[in-house]
Protein backbone atom coordinates (compact mmCIF):
# COMPACT_ATOMS: atom_id res chain seq x y z
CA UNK A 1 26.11 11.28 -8.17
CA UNK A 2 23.62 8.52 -8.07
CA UNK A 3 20.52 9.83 -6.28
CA UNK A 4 18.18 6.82 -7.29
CA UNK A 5 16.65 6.26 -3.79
CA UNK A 6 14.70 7.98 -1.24
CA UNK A 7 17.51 8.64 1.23
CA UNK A 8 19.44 10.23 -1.54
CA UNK A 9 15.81 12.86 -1.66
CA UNK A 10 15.71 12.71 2.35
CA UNK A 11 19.44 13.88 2.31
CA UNK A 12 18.48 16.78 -0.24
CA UNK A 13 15.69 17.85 1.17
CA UNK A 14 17.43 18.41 4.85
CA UNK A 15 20.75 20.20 2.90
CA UNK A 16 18.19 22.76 0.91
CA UNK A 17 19.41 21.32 -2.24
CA UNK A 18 17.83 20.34 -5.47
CA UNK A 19 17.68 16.87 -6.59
CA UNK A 20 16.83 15.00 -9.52
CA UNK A 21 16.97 11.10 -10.60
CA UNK A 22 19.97 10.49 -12.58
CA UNK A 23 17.77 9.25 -15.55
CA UNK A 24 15.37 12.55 -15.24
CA UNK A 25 15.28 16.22 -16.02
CA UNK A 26 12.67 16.60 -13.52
CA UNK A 27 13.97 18.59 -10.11
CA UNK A 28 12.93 18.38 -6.92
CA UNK A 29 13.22 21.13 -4.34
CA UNK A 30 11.46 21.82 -1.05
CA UNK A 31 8.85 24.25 -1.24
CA UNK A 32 7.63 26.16 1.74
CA UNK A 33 4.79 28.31 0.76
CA UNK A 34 4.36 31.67 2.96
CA UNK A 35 0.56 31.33 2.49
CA UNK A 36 -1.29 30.53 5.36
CA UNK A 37 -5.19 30.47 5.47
CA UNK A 38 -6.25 26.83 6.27
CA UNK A 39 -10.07 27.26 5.22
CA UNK A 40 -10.50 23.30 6.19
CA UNK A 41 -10.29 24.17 9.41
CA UNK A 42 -13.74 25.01 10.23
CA UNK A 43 -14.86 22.81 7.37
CA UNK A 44 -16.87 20.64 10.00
CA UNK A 45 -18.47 18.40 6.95
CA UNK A 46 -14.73 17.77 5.83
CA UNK A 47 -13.13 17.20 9.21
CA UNK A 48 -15.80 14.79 9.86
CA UNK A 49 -15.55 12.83 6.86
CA UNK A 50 -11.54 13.20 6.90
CA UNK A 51 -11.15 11.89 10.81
CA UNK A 52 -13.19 8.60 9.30
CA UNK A 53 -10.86 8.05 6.16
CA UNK A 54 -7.17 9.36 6.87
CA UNK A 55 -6.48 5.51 7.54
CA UNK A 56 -7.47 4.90 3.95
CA UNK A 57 -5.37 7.22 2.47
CA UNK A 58 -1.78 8.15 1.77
CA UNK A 59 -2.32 11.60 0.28
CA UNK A 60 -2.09 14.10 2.81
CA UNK A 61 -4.74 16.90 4.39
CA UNK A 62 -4.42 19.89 1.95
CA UNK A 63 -4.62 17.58 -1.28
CA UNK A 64 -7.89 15.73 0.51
CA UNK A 65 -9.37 19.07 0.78
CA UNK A 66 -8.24 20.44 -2.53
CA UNK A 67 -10.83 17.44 -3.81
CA UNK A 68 -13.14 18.06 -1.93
CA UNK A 69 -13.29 21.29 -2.87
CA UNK A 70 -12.99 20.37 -6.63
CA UNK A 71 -15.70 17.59 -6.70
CA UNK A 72 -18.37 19.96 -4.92
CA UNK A 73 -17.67 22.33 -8.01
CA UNK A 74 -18.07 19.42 -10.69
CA UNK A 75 -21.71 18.93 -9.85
CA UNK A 76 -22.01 22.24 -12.36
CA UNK A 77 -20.84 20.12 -14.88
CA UNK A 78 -22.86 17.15 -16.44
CA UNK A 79 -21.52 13.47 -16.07
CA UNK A 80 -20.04 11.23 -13.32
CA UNK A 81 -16.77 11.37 -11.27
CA UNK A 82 -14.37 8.75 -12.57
CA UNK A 83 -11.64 7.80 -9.93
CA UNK A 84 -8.68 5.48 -11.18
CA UNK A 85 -6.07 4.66 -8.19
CA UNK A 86 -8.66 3.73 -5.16
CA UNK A 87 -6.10 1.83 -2.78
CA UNK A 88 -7.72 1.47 0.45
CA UNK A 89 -10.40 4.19 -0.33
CA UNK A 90 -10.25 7.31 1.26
CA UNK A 91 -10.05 9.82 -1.70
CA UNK A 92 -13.16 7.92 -2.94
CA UNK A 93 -14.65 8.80 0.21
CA UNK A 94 -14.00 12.29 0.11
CA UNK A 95 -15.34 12.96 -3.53
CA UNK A 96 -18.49 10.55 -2.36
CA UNK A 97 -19.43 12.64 0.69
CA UNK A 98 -18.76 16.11 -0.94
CA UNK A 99 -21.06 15.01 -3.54
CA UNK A 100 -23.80 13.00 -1.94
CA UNK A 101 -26.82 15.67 -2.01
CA UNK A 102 -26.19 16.24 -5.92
CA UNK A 103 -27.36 13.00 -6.86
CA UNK A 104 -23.67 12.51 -8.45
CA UNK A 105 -22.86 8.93 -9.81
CA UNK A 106 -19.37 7.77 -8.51
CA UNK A 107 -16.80 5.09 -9.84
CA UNK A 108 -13.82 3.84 -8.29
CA UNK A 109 -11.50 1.80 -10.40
CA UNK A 110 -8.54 -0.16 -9.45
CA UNK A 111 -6.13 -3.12 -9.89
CA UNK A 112 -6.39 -4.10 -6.32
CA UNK A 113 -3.71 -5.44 -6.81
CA UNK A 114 -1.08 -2.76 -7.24
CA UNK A 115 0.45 -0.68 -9.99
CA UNK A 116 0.15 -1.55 -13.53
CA UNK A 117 2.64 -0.79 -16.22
CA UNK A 118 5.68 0.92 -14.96
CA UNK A 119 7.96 1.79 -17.67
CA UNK A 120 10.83 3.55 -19.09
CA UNK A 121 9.31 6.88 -17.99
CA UNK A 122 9.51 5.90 -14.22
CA UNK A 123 11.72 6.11 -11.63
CA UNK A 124 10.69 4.91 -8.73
CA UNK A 125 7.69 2.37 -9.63
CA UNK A 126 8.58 -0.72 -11.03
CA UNK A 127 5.61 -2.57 -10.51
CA UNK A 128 3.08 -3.94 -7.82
CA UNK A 129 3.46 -1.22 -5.06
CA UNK A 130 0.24 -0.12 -3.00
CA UNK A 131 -0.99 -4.11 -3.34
CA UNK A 132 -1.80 -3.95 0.12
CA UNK A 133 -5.65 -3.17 -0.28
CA UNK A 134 -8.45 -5.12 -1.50
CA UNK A 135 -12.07 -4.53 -3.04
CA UNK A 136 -14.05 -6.14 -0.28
CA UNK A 137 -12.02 -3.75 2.15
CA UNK A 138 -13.13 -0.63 -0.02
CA UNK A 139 -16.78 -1.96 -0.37
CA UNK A 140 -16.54 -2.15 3.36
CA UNK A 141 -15.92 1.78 4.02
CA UNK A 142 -18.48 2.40 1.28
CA UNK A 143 -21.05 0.81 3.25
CA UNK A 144 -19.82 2.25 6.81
CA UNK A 145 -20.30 5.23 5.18
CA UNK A 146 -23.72 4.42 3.21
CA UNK A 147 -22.50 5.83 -0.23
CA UNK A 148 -25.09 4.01 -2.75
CA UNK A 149 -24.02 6.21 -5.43
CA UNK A 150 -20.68 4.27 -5.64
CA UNK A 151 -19.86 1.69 -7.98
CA UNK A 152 -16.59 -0.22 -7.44
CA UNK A 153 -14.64 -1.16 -10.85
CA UNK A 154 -11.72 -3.90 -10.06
CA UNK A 155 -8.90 -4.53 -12.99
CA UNK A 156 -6.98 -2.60 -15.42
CA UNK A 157 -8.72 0.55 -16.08
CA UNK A 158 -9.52 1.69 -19.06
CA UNK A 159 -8.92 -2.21 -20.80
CA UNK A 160 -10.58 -4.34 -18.43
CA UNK A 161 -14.00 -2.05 -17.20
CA UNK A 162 -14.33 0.97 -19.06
CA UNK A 163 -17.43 -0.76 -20.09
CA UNK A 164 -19.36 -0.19 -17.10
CA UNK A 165 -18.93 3.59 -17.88
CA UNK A 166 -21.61 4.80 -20.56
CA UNK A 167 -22.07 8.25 -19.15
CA UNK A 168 -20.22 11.70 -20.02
CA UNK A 169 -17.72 12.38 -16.59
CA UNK A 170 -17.22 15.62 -15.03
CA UNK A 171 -14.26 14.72 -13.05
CA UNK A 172 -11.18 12.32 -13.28
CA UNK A 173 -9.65 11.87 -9.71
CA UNK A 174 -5.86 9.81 -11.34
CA UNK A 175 -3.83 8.71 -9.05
CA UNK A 176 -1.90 5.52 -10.41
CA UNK A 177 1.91 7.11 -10.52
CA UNK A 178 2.97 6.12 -13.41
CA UNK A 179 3.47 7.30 -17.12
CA UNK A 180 1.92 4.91 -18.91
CA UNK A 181 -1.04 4.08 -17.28
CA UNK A 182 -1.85 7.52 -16.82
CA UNK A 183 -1.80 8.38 -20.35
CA UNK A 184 -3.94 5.09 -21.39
CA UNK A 185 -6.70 6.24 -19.06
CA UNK A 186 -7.07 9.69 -20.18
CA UNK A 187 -6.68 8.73 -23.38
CA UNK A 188 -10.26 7.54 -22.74
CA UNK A 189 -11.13 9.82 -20.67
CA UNK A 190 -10.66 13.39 -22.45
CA UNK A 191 -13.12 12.85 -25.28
CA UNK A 192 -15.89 11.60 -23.06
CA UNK A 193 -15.49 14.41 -20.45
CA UNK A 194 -17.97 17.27 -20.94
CA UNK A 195 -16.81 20.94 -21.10
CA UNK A 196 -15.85 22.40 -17.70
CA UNK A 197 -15.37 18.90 -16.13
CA UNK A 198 -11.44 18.87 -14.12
CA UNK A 199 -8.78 16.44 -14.36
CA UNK A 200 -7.00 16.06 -10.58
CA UNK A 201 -3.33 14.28 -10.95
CA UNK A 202 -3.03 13.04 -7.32
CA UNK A 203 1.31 12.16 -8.82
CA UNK A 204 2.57 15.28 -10.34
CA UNK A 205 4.78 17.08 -7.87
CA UNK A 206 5.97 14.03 -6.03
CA UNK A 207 10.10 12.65 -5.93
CA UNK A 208 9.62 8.99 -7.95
CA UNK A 209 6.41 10.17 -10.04
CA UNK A 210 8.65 11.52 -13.02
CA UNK A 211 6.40 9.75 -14.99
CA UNK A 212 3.31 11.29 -14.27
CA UNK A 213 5.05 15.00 -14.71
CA UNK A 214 6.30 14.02 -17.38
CA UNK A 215 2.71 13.38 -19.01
CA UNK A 216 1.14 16.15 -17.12
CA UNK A 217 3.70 18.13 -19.20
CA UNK A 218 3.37 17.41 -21.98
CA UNK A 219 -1.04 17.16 -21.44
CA UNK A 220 -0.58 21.09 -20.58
CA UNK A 221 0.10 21.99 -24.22
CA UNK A 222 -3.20 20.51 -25.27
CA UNK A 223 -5.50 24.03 -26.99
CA UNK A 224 -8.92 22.26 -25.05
CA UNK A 225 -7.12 22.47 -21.74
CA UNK A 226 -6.22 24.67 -19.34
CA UNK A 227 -3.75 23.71 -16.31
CA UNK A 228 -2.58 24.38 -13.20
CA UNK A 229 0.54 23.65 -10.80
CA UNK A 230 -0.66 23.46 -7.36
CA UNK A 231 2.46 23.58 -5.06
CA UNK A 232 0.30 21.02 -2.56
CA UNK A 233 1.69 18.40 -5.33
CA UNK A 234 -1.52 18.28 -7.54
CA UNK A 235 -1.81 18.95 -11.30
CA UNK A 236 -5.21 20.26 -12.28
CA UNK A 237 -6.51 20.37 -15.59
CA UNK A 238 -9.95 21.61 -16.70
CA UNK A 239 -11.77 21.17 -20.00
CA UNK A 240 -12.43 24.40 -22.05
CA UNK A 241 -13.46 23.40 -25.54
């Protein structure tokens, strides 16, 4: 059966059935947690900050609190917040705001121009989605929202401005759905992240992200890591040694 589409996943998801890409071993099922306590509900700081970005975003509610949650604990850990895979802003905006009285240092990096170096490990992404942003449109709800602790990085990350980052980094916000570029950024990133600091994969339990599972996987059997499957769709690592 050749289920290389989203329809194919829209038809799946309706019937109760698992799916897969022909090419993957990954499967896909829809999950329907029973939990129900929805803490960002009387979050007022969050709703606030979420009503003024949920245009900039495509990641949904629960994974917008889940970083704001997880940025407001990285100010116990020393170094900035690294966030690769801006598009229009919003997460950025989030991890900004949560972190704003801790005197936290804050880069977004991106293309700008879409996704970089889709490969064999991907399904879905061949190339140049999410182009449909810019960086004077992201510098633009930075200022709105006077975040001076931001610093916007535009280009390949880490090739063509991981020199602007000198500092150790207590979070890593990815988000750029695909294998390969995922792996060359935390490549850099894991020996200049201090103990304790997270790792937040914005891809892993997404239909046409086999490539980032597929990392996150195999990341998971790393000794200096410890990692978690949050059914919301993130995977979240944190540094232990």
């Amino acid at each position: 059966m050749k289920n290389d589409d989203i329809s194919y996943a829209y038809n799946a998801l309706k019937s109760q059935k698992p799916w897969r890409y022909e090419n993957s071993d990954i499967f896909h099922h829809r999950i329907l947690p029973f939990a129900t306590v929805a803490p960002w509900l009387n979050d007022a700081d969050f709703l606030n900050i979420y009503e003024k970005i949920k245009e900039h975003t495509l990641v949904d509610i629960y994974r917008c609190y889940e970083l704001w949650t997880l940025a407001k604990q990285s100010s116990k850990v020393d170094g900035v917040i690294l966030e690769v895979g801006v598009w229009r802003g919003g997460t950025g905006a989030i991890i900004a705001e949560a972190t704003k009285t801790k005197n936290k240092k804050i880069y977004l990096a991106d293309t700008f121009s879409g996704v970089v170096k889709a490969g064999k490990n991907d399904t879905l992404y061949k190339g140049g989605e999410h182009s449909d942003t810019s960086l004077a449109l992201v510098a633009k709800l930075m200022s709105s929202l006077s975040f001076d602790k931001v610093q916007l990085l535009e280009g390949i990350f880490p090739e063509q401005t991981q020199h602007h980052i000198s500092e150790k980094i207590s979070m890593l916000h990815c988000d750029v759905d695909v294998y390969q570029s995922t792996k060359d950024i935390v490549d850099w990133c894991l020996p200049r992240m201090s103990v304790g600091s997270i790792l937040v994969f914005d891809d892993y339990g997404f239909y046409g992200c086999e490539g980032v599972t597929t990392f996150c996987d195999e990341l998971k059997m790393q000794n200096d890591l410890m990692f978690t499957h949050n059914l919301n769709g993130h995977a979240v690592f944190f540094k232990i040694s």
